[in-house]
Protein backbone atom coordinates (compact mmCIF):
# COMPACT_ATOMS: atom_id res chain seq x y z
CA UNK A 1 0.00 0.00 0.00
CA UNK A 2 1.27 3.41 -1.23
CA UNK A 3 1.23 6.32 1.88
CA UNK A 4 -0.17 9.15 -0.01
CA UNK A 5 -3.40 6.33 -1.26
CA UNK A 6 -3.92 5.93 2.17
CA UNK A 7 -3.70 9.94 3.07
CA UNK A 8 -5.92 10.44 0.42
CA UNK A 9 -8.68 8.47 0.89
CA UNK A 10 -8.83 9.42 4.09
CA UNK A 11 -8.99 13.00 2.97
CA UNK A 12 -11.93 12.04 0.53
CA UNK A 13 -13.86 10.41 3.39
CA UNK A 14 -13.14 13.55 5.82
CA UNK A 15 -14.36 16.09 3.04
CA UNK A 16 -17.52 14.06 2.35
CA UNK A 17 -18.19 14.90 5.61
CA UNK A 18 -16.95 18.02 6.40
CA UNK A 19 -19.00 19.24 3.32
CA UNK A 20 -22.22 18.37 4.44
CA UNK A 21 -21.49 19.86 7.51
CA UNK A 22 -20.80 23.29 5.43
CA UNK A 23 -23.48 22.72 3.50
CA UNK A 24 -21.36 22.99 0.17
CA UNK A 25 -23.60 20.42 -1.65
CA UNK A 26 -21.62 20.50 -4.96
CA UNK A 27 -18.59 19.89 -3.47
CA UNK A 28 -20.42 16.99 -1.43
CA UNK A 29 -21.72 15.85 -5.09
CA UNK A 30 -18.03 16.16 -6.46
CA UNK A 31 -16.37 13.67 -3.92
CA UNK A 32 -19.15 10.86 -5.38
CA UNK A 33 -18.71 8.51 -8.08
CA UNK A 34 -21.31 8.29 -10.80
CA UNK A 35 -22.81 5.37 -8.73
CA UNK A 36 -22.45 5.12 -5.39
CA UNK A 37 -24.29 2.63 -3.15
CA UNK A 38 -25.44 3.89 0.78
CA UNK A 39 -26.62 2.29 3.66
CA UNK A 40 -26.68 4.33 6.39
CA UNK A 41 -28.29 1.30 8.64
CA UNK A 42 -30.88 2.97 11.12
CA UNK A 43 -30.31 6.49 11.01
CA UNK A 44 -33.12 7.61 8.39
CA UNK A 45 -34.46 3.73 7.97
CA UNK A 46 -34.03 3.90 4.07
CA UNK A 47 -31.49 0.66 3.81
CA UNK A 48 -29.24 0.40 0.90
CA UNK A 49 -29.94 2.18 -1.85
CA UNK A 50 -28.17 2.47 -5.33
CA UNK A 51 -27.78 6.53 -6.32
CA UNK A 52 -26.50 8.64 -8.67
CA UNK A 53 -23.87 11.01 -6.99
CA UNK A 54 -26.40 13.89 -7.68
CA UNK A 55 -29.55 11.93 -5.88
CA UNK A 56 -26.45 11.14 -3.11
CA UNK A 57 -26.58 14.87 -2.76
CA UNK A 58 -30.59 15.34 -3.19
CA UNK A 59 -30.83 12.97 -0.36
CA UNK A 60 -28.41 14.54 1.95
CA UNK A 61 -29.54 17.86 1.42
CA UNK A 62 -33.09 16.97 2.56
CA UNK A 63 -31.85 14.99 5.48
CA UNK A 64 -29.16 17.01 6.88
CA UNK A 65 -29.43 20.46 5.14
CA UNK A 66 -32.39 21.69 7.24
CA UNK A 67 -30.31 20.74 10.59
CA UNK A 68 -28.87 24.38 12.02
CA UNK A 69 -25.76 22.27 13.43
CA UNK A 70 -24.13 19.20 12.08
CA UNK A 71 -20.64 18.16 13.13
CA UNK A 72 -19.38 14.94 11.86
CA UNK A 73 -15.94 13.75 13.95
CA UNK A 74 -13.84 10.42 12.44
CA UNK A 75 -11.36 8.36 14.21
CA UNK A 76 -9.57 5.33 14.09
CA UNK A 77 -9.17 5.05 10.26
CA UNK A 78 -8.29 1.70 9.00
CA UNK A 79 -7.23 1.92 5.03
CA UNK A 80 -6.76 -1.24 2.82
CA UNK A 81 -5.75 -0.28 -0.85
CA UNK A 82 -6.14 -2.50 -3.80
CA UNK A 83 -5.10 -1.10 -7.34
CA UNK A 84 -8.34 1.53 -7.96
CA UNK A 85 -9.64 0.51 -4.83
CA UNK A 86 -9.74 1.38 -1.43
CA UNK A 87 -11.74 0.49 1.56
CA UNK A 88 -11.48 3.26 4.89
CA UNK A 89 -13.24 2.11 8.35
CA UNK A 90 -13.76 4.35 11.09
CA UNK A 91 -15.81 5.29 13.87
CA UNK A 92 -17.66 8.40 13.70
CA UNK A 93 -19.60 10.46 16.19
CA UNK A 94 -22.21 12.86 14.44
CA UNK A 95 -23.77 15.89 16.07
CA UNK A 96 -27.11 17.54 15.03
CA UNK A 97 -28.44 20.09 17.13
CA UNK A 98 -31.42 22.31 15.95
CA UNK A 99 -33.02 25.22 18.12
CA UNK A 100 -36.66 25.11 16.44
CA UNK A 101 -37.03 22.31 18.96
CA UNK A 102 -36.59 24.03 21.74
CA UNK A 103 -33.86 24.75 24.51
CA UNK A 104 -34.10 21.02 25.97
CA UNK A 105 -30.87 19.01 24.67
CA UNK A 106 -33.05 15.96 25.17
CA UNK A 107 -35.02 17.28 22.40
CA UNK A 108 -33.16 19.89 20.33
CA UNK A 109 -29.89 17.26 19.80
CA UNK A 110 -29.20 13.93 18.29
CA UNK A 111 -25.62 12.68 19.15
CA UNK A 112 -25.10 8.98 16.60
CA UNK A 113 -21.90 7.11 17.26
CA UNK A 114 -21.03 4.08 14.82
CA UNK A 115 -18.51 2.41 12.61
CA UNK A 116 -18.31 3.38 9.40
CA UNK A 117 -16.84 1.71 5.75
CA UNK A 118 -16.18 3.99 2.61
CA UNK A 119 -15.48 2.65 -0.38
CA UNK A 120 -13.42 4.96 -2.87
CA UNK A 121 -12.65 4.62 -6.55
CA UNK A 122 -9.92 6.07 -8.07
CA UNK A 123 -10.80 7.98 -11.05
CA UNK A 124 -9.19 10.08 -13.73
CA UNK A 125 -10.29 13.42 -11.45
CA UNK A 126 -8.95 11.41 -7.93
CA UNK A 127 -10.44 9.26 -5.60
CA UNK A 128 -14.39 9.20 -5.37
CA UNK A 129 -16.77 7.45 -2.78
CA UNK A 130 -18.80 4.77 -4.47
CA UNK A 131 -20.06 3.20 -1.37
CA UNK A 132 -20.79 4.80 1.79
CA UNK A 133 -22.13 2.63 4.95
CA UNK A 134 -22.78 3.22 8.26
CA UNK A 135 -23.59 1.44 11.54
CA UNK A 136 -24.92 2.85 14.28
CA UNK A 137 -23.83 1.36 17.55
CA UNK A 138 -25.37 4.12 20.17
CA UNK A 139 -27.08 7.58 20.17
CA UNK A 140 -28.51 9.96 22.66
CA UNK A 141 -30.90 12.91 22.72
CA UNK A 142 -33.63 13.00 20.38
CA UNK A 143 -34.13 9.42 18.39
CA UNK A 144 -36.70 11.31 16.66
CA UNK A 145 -34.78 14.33 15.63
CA UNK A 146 -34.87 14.32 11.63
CA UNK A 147 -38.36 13.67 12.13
CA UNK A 148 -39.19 16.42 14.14
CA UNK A 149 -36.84 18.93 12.49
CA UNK A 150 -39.21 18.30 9.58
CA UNK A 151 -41.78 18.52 11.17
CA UNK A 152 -41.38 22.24 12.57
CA UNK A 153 -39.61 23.70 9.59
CA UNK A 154 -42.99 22.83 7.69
CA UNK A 155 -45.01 23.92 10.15
């Protein structure tokens, strides 16, 4: 395994989400391959799905781009590359905090911890995410949070 495959990948995965947390959604799009299979397990109950990398950012924009606060934090990166291929695990911890539902932290934030698995393509324009998993292992706050933050921004 090369050193700067491994740095980069790992820089791929961190942008993907570091950009939704900015809310730069064509930079999000960008990082995506043409295809690019997600399951993000229980956290908005959709299972695996097969997407283009624009309906990748569709879907995250209407998840996650109504949420005041998101802060996605990675650690523990595991990197196996093959060729065009690369697999990252890590664990993440993602923060979502909204103040539409109220002052109560029980209510207004939704803390997920879980492992995640990235799988990155290397393309003419770089490495690109063409699979993008998570598993949630714990959360606290609001299990209900997307949900509600729907809710009262339609309201």
């Amino acid at each position: 395994m090369n050193a700067v495959d491994i740095a980069e990948a790992i820089q791929v995965v961190t942008r993907g989400f570091t950009t939704a947390d900015e809310k730069d959604w064509d930079a999000y799009e960008a990082l995506r391959a043409p295809v690019v299979m997600q399951d993000f397990g229980g956290v908005d109950n959709s299972g695996s799905s097969s997407l283009t990398a624009h309906d990748a950012r569709v879907k995250a924009e209407r998840t996650i781009g109504p949420v005041a606060l998101t802060q996605h934090q990675l650690s523990s990166f595991v990197v196996d590359v093959e060729g065009d291929e690369a697999t990252v695990r890590f664990y993440e911890e993602a923060l979502h905090v909204h103040p539409a539902l109220g002052a109560d932290p029980a209510v207004n934030t939704w803390v997920v911890f879980g492992k995640g698995t990235q799988k990155l393509t290397r393309t003419g324009a770089g490495w690109k995410i063409s699979h993008a998993a998570l598993v949630p292992t714990h959360s606290t706050g609001n299990p209900t949070f997307l949900a509600d933050v729907a809710a009262a921004l339609s309201a």
